[in-house]
N, C-alpha and C. Protein backbone atom coordinates (compact mmCIF):
# COMPACT_ATOMS: atom_id res chain seq x y z
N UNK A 1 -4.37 26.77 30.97
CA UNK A 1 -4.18 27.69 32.08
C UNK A 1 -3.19 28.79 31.71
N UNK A 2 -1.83 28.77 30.98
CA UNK A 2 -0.40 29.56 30.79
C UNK A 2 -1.95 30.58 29.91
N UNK A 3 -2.54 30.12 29.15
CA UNK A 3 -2.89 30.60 28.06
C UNK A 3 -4.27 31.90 28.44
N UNK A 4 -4.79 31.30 29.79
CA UNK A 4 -5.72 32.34 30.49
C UNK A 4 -4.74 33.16 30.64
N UNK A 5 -3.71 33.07 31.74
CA UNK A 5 -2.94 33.98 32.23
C UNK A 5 -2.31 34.56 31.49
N UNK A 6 -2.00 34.06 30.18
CA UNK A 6 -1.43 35.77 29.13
C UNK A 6 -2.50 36.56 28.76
N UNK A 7 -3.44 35.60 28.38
CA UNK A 7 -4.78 36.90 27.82
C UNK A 7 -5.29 37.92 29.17
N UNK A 8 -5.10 37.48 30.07
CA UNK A 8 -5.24 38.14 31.75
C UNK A 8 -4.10 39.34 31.46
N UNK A 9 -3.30 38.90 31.65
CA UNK A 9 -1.90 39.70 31.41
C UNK A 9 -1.91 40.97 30.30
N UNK A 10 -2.46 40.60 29.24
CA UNK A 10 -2.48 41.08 27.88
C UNK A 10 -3.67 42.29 28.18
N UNK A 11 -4.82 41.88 28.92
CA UNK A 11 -6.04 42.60 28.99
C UNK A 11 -5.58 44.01 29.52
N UNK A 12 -4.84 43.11 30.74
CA UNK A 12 -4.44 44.39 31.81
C UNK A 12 -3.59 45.55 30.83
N UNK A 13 -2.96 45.42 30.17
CA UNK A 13 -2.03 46.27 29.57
C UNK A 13 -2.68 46.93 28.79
N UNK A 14 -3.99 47.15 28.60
CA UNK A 14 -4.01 47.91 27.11
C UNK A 14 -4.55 49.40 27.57
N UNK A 15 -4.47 50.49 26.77
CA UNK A 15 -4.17 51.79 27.38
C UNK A 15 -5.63 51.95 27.90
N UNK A 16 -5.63 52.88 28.77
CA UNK A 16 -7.01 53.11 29.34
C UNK A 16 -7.48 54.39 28.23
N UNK A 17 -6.82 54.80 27.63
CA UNK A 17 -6.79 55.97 25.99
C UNK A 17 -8.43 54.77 24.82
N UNK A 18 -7.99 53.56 25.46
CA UNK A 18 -8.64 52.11 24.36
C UNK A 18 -9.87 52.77 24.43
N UNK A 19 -10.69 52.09 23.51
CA UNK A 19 -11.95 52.10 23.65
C UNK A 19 -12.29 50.76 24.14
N UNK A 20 -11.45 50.14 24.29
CA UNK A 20 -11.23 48.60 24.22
C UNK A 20 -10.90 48.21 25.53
N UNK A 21 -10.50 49.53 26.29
CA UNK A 21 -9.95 48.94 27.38
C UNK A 21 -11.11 48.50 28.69
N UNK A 22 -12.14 49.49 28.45
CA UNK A 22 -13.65 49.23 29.45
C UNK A 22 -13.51 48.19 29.31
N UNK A 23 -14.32 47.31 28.06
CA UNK A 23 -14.40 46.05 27.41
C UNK A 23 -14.05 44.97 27.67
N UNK A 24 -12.28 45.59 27.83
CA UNK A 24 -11.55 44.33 28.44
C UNK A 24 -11.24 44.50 29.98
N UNK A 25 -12.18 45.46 30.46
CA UNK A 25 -11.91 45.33 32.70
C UNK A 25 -13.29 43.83 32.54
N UNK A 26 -13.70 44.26 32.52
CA UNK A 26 -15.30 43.07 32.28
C UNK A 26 -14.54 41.60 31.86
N UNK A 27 -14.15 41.35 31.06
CA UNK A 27 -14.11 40.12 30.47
C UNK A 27 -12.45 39.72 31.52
N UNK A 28 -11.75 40.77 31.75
CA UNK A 28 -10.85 40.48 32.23
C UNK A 28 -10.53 39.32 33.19
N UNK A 29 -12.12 40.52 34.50
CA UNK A 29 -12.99 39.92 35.65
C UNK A 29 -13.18 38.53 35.41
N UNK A 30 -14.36 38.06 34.14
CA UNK A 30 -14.25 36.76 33.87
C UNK A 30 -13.05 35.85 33.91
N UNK A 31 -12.20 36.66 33.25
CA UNK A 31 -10.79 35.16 32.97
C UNK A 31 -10.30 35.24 34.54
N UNK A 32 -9.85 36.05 35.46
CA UNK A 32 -9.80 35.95 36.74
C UNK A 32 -10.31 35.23 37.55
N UNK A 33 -12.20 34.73 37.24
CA UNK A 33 -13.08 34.37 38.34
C UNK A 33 -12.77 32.76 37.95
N UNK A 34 -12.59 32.79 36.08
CA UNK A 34 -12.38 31.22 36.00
C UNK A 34 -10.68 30.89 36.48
N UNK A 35 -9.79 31.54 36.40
CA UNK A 35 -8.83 30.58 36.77
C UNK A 35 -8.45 30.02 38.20
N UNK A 36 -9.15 31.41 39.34
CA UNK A 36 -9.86 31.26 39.73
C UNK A 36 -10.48 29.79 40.38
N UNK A 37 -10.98 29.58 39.69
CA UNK A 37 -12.49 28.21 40.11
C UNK A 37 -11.66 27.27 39.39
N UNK A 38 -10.67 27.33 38.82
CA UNK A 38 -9.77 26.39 38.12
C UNK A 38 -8.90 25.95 39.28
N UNK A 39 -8.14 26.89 39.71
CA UNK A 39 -7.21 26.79 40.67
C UNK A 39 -7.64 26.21 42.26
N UNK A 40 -9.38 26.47 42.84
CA UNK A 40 -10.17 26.00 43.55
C UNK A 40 -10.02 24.34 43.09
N UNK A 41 -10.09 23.87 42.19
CA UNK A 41 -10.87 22.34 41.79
C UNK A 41 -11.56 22.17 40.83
N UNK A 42 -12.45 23.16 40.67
CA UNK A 42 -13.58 23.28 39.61
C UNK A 42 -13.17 23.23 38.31
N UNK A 43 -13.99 22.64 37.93
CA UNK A 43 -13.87 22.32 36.42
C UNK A 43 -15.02 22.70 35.60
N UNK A 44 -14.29 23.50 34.22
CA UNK A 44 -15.58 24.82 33.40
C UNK A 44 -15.33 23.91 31.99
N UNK A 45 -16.28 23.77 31.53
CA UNK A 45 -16.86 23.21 30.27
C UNK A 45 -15.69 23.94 29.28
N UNK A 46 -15.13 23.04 28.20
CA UNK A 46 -14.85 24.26 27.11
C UNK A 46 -14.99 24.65 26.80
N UNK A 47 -16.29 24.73 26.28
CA UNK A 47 -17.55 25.82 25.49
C UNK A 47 -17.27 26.67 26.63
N UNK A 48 -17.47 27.05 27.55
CA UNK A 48 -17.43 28.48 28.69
C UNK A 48 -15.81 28.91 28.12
N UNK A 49 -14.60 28.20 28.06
CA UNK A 49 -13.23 28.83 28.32
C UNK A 49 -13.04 28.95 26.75
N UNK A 50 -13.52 28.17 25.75
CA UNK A 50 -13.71 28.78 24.23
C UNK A 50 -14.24 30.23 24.03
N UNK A 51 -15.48 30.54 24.81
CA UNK A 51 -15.66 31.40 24.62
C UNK A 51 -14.88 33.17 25.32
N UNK A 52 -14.38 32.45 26.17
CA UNK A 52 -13.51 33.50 26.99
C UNK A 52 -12.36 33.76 26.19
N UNK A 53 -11.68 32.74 25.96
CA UNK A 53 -10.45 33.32 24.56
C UNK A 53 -11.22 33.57 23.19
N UNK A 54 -11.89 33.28 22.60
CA UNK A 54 -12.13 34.17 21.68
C UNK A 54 -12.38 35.60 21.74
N UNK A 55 -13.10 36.15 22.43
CA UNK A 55 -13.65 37.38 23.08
C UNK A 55 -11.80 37.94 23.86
N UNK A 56 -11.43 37.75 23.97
CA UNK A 56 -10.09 38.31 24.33
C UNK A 56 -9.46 38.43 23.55
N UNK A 57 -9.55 37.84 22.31
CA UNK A 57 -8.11 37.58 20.89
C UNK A 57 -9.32 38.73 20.17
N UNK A 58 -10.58 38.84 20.28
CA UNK A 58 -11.11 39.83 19.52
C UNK A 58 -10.95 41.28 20.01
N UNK A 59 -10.85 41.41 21.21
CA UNK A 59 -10.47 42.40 22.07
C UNK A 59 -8.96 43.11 21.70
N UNK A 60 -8.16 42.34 21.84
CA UNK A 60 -6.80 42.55 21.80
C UNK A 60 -6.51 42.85 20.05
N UNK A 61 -7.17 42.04 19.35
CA UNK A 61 -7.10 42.27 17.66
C UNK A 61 -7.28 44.01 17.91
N UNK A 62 -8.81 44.12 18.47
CA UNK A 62 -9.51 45.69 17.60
C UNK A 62 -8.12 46.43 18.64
N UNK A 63 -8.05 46.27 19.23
CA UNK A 63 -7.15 47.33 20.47
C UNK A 63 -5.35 47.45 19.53
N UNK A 64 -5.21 46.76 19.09
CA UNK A 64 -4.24 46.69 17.72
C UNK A 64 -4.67 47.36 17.12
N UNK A 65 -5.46 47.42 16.25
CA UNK A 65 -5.76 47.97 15.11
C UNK A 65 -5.51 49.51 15.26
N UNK A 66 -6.19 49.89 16.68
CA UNK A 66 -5.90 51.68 16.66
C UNK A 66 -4.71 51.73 17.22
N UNK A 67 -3.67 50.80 17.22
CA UNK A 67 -2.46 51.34 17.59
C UNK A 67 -1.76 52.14 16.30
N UNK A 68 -1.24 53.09 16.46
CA UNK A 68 -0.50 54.02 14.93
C UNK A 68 0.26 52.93 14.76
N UNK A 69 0.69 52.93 13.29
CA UNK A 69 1.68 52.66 12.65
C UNK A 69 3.13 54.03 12.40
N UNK A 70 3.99 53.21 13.44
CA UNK A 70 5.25 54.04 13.77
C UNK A 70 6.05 54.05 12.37
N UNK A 71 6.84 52.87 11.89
CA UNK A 71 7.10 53.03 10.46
C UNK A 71 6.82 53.91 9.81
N UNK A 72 5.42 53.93 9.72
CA UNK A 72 4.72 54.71 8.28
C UNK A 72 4.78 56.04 8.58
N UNK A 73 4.72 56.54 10.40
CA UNK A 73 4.52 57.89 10.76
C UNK A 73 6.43 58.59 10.32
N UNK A 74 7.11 57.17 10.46
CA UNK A 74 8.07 57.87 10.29
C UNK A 74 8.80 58.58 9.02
N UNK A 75 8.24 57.24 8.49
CA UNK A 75 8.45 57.77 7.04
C UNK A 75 8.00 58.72 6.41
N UNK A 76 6.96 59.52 7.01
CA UNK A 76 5.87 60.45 6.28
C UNK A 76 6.85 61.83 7.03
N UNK A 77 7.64 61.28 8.12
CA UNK A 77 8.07 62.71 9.15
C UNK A 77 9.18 63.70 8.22
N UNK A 78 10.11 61.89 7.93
CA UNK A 78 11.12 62.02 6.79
C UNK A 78 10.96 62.64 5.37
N UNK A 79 10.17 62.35 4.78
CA UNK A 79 9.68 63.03 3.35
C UNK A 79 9.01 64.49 3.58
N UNK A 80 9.05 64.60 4.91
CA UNK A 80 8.55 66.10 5.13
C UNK A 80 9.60 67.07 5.02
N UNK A 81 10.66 66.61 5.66
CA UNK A 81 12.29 67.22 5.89
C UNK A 81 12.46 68.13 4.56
């Protein structure tokens, strides 16, 4: 459950700039509807909540990836000087 609610958490934050971020309103919805039906009583197969964190850790990976690298921008600002 802690572990829906960070990837929930995590989804919400990513810039709406993402390409990633559409991507993750959709799947978001999902982790919402299951915790959700979790918090109701219901009980979801792991295969269903396996597949909901993977698809979120892949989400959140690519949505990383186009974040700049600040370091490197800085260093390149510096050698410009």
């Amino acid at each position: 459950m802690a572990l829906l609610r960070l990837l929930t958490a995590r989804l919400e934050r990513l810039s709406v700039d993402s390409i990633w971020a559409r991507r993750a309103g959709g799947l978001r919805g999902s982790l919402i509807r299951a915790l959700e039906s979790i918090d109701s009583g219901a009980t979801l197969s792991a295969d269903q909540l396996d597949i909901l964190i993977e698809k979120s850790f892949l989400i959140l990976r690519s949505a990383a990836r186009e974040i700049p690298d600040a370091e490197a921008q800085w260093r390149k600002l510096k050698g410009q000087v």
